[in-house]
PDB file of N, CA and C in Angstrom:
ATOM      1  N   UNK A   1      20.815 -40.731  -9.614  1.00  0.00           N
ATOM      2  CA  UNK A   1      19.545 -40.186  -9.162  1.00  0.00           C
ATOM      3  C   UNK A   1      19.759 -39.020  -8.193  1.00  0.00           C
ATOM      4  N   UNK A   2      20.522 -38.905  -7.470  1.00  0.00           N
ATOM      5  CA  UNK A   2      21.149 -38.037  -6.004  1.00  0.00           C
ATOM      6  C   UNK A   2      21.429 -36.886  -7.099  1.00  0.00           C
ATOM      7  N   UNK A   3      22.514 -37.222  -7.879  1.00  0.00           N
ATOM      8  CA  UNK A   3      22.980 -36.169  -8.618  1.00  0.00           C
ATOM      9  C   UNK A   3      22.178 -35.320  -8.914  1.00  0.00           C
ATOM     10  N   UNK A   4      21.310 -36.514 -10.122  1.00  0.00           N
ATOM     11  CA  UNK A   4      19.951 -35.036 -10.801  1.00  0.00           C
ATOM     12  C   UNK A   4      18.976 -34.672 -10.034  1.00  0.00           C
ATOM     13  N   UNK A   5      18.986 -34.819  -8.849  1.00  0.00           N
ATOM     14  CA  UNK A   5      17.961 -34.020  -7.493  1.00  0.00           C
ATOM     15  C   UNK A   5      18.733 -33.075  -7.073  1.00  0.00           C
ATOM     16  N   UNK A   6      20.106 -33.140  -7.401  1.00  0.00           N
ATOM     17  CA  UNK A   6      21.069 -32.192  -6.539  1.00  0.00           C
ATOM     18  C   UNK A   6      20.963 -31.081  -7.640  1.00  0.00           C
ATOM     19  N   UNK A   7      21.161 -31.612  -8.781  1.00  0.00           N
ATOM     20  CA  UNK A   7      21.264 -30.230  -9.901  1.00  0.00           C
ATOM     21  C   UNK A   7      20.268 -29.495 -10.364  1.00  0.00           C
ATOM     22  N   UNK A   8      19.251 -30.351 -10.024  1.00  0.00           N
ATOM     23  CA  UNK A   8      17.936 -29.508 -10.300  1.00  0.00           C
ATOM     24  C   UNK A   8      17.355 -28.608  -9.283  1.00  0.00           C
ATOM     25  N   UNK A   9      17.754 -29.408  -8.124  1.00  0.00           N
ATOM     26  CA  UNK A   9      17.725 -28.213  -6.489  1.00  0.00           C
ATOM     27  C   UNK A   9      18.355 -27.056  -6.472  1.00  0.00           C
ATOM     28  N   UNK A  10      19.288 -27.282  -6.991  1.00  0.00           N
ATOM     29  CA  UNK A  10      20.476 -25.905  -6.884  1.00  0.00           C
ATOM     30  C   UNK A  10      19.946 -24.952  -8.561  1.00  0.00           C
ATOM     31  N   UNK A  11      19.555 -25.991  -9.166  1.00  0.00           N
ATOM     32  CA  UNK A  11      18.968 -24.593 -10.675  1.00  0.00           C
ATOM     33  C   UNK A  11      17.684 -23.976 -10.080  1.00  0.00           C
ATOM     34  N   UNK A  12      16.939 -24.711  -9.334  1.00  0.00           N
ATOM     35  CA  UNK A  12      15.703 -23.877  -9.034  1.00  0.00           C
ATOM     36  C   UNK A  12      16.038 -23.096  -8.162  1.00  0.00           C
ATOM     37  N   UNK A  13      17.136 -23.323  -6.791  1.00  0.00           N
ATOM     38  CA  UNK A  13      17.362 -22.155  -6.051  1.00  0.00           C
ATOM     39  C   UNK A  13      18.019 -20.742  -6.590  1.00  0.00           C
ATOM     40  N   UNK A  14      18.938 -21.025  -7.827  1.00  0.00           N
ATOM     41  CA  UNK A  14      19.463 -20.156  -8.768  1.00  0.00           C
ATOM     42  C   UNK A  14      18.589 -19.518  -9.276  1.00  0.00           C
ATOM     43  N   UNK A  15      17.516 -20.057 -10.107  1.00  0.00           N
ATOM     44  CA  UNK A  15      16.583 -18.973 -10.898  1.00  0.00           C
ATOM     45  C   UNK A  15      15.767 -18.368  -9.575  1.00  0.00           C
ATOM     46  N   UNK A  16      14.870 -18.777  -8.810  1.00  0.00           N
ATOM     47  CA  UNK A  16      14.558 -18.380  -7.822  1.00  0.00           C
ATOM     48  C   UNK A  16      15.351 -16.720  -7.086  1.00  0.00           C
ATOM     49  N   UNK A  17      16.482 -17.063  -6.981  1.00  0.00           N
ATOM     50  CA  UNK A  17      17.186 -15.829  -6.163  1.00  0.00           C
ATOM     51  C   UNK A  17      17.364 -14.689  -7.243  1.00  0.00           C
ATOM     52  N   UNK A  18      17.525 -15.188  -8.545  1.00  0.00           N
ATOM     53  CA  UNK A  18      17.930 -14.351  -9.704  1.00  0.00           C
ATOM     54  C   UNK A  18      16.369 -13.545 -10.148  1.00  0.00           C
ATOM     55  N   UNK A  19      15.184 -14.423 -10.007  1.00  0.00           N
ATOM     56  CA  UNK A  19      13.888 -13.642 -10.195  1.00  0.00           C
ATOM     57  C   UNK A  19      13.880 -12.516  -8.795  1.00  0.00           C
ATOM     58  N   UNK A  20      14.084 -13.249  -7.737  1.00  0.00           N
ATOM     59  CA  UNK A  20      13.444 -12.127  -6.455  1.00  0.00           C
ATOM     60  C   UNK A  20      15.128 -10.664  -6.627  1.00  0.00           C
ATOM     61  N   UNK A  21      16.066 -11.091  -7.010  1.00  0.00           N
ATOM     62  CA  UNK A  21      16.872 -10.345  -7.108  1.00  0.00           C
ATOM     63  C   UNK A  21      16.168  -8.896  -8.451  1.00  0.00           C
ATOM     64  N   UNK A  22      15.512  -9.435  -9.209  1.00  0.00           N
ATOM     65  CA  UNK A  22      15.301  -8.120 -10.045  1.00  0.00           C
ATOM     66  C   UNK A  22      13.868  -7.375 -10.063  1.00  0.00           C
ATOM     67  N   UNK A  23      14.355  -5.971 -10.141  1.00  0.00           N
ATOM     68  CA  UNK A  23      13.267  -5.270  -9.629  1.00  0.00           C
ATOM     69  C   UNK A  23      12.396  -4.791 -10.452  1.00  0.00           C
ATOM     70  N   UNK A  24      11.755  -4.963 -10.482  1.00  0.00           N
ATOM     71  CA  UNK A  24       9.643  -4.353 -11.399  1.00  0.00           C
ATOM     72  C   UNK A  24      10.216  -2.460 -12.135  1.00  0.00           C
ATOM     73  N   UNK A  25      10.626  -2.019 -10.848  1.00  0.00           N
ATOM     74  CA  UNK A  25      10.399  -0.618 -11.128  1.00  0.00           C
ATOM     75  C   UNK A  25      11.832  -0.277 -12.165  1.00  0.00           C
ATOM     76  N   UNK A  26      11.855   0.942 -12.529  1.00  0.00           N
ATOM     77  CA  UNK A  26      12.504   1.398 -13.196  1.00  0.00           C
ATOM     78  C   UNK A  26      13.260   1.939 -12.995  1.00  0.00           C
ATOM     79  N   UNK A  27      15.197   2.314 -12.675  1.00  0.00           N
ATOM     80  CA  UNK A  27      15.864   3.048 -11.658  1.00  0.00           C
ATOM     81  C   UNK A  27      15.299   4.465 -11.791  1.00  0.00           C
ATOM     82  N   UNK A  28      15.137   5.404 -10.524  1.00  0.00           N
ATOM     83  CA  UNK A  28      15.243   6.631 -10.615  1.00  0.00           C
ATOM     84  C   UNK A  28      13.969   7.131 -11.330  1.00  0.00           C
ATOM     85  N   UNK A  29      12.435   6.019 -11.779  1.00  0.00           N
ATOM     86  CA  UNK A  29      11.709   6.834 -12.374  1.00  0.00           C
ATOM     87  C   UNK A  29      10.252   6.194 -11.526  1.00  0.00           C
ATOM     88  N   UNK A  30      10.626   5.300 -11.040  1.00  0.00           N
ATOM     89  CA  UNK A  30       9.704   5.112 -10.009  1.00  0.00           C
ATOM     90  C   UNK A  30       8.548   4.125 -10.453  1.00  0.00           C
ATOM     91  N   UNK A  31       7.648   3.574 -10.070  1.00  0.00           N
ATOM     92  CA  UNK A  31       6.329   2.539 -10.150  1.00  0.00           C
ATOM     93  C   UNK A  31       5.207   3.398 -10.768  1.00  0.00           C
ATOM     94  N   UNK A  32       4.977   2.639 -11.823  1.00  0.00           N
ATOM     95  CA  UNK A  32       3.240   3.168 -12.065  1.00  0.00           C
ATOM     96  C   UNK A  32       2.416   3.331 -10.704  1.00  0.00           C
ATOM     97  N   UNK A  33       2.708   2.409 -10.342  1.00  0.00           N
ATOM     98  CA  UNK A  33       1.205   2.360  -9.389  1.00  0.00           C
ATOM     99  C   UNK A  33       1.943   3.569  -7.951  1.00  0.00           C
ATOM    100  N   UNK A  34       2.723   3.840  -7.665  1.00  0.00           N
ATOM    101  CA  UNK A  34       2.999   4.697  -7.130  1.00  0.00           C
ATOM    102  C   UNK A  34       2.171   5.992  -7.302  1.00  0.00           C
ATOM    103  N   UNK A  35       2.216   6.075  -8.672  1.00  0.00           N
ATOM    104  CA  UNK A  35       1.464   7.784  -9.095  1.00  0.00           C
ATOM    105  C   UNK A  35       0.085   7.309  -9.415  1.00  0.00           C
ATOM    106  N   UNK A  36      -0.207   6.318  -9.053  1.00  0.00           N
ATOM    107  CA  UNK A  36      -1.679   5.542  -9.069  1.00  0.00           C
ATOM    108  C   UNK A  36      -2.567   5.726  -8.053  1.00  0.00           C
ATOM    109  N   UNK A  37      -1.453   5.158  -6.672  1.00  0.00           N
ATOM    110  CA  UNK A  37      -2.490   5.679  -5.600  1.00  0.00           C
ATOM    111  C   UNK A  37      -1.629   6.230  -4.532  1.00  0.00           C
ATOM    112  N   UNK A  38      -1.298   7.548  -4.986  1.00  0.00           N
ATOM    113  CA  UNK A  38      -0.435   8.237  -4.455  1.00  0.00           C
ATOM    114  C   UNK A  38      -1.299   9.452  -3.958  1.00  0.00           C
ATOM    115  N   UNK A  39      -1.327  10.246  -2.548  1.00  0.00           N
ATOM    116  CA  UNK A  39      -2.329  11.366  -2.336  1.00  0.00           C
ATOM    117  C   UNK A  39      -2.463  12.369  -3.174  1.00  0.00           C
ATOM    118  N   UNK A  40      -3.968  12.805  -3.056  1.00  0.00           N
ATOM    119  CA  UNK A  40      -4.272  13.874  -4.148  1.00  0.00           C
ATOM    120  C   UNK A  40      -3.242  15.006  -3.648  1.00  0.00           C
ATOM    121  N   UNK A  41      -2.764  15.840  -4.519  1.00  0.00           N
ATOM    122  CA  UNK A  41      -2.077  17.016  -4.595  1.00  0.00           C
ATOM    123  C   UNK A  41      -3.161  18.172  -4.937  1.00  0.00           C
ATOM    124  N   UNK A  42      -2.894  19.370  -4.686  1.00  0.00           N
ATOM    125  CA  UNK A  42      -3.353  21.193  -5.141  1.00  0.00           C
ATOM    126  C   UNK A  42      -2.508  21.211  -6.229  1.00  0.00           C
ATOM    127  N   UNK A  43      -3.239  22.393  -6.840  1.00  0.00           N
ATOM    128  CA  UNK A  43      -2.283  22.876  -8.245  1.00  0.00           C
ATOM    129  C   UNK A  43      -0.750  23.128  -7.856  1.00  0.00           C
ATOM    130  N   UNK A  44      -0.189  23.566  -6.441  1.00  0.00           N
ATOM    131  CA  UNK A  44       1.048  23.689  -6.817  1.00  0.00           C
ATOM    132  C   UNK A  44       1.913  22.916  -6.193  1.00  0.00           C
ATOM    133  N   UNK A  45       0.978  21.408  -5.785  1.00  0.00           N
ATOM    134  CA  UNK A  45       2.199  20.321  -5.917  1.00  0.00           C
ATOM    135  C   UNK A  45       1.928  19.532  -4.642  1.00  0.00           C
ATOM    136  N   UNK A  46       1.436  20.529  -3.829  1.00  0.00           N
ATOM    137  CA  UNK A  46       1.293  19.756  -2.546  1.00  0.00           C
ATOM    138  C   UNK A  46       0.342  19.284  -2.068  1.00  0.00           C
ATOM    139  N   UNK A  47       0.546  18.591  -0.869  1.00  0.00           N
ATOM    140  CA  UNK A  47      -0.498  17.777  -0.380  1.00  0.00           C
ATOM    141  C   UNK A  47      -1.825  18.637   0.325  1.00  0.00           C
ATOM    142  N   UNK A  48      -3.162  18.020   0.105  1.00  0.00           N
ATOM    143  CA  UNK A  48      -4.380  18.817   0.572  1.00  0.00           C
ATOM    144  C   UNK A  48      -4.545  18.217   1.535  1.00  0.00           C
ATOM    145  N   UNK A  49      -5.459  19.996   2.353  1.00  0.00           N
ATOM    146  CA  UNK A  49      -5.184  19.775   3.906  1.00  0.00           C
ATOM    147  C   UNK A  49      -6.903  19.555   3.994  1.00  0.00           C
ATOM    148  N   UNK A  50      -7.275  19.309   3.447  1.00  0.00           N
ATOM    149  CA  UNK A  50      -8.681  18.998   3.774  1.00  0.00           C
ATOM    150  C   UNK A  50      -8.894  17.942   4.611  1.00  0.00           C
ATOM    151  N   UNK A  51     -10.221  17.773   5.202  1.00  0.00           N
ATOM    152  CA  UNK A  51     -10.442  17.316   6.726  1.00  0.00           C
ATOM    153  C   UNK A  51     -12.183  16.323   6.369  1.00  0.00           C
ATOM    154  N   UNK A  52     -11.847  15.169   6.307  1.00  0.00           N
ATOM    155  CA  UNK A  52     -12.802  14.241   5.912  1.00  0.00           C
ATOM    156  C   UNK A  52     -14.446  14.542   7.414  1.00  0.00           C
ATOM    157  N   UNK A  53     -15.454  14.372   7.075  1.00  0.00           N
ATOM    158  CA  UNK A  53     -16.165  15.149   7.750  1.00  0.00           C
ATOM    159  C   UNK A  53     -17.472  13.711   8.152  1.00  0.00           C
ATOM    160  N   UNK A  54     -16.996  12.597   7.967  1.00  0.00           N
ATOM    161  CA  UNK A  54     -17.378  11.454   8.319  1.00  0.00           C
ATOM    162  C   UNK A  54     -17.671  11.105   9.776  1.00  0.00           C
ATOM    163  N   UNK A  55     -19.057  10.502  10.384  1.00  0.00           N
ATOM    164  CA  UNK A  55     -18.982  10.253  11.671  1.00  0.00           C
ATOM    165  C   UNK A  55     -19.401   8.464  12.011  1.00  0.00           C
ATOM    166  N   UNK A  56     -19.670   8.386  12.583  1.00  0.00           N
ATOM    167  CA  UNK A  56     -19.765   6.924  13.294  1.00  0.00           C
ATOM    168  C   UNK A  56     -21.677   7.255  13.158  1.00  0.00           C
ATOM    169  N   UNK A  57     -21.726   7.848  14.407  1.00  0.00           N
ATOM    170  CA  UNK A  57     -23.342   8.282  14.632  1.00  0.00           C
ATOM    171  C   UNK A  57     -24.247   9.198  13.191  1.00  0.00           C
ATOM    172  N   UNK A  58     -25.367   9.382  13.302  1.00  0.00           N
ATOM    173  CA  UNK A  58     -26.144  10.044  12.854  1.00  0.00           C
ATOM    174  C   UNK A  58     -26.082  11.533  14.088  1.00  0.00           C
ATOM    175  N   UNK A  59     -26.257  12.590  13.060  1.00  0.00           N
ATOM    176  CA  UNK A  59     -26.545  13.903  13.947  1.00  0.00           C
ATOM    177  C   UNK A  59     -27.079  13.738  15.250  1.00  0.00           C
ATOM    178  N   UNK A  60     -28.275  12.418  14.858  1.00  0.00           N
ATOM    179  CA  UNK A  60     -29.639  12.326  15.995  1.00  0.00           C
ATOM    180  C   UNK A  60     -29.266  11.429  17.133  1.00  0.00           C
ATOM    181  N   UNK A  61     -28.291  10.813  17.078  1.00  0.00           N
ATOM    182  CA  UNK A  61     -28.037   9.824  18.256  1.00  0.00           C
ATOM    183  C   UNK A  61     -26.699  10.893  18.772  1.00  0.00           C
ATOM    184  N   UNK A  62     -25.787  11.344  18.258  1.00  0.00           N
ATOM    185  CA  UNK A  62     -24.815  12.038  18.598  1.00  0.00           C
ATOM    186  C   UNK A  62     -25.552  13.154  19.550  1.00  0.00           C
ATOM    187  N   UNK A  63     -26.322  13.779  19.485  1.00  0.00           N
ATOM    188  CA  UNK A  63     -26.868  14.952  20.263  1.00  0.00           C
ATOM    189  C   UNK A  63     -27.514  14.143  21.427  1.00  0.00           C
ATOM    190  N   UNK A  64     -28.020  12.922  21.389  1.00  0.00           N
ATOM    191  CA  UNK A  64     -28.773  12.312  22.392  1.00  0.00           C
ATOM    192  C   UNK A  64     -27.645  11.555  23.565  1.00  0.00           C
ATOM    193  N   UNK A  65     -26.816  11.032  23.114  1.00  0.00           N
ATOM    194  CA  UNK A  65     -25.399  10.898  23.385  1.00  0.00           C
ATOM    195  C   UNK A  65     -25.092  11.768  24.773  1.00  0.00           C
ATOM    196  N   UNK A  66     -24.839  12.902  23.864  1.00  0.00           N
ATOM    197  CA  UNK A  66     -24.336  14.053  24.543  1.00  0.00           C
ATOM    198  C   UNK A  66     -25.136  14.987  25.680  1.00  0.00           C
ATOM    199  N   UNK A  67     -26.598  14.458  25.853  1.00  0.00           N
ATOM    200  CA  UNK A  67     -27.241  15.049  26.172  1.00  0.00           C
ATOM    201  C   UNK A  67     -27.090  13.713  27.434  1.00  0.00           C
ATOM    202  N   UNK A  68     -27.106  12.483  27.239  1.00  0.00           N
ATOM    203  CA  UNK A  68     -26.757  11.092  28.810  1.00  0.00           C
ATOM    204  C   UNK A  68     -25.773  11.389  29.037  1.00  0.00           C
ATOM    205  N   UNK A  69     -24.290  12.241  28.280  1.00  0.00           N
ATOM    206  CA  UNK A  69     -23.096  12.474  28.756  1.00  0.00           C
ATOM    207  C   UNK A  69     -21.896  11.031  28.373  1.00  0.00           C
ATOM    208  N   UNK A  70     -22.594  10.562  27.602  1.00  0.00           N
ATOM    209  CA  UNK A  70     -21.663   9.683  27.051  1.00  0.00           C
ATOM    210  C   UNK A  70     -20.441  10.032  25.994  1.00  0.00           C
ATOM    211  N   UNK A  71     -20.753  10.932  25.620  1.00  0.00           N
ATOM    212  CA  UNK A  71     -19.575  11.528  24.614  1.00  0.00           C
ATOM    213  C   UNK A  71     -19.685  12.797  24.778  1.00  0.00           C
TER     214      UNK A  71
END
């Protein structure tokens, strides 16, 4: 009984190390999902410098804000 707990412990730690040992991606060509959600690029390759224009406030509390001196 010891035995076949012992041999079956040590096959599951075997397949175990042998699954986390091999890798998804492909050498040298990289992950799908890499070029999935990877930053948008410009036509000649590089990264865009654009500037997200998102605020917390509305125009109307931001000016009122600024007008108590809170921001």
């Amino acid at each position: 009984m010891l035995k076949k707990a012992l041999y079956t412990g040590l096959l599951a730690f075997f397949a175990l190390s042998m699954s986390t040992s091999l890798s998804s991606c492909k050498t040298k060509e990289g992950c799908g999902l890499e070029e999935k959600y990877s930053a948008p690029t410009n036509k000649d390759g590089g990264l865009s410098t654009k500037r997200g224009n998102s605020n917390l406030f509305s125009k109307k509390k931001r000016k009122k804000m600024k007008k108590r001196g809170q921001g």
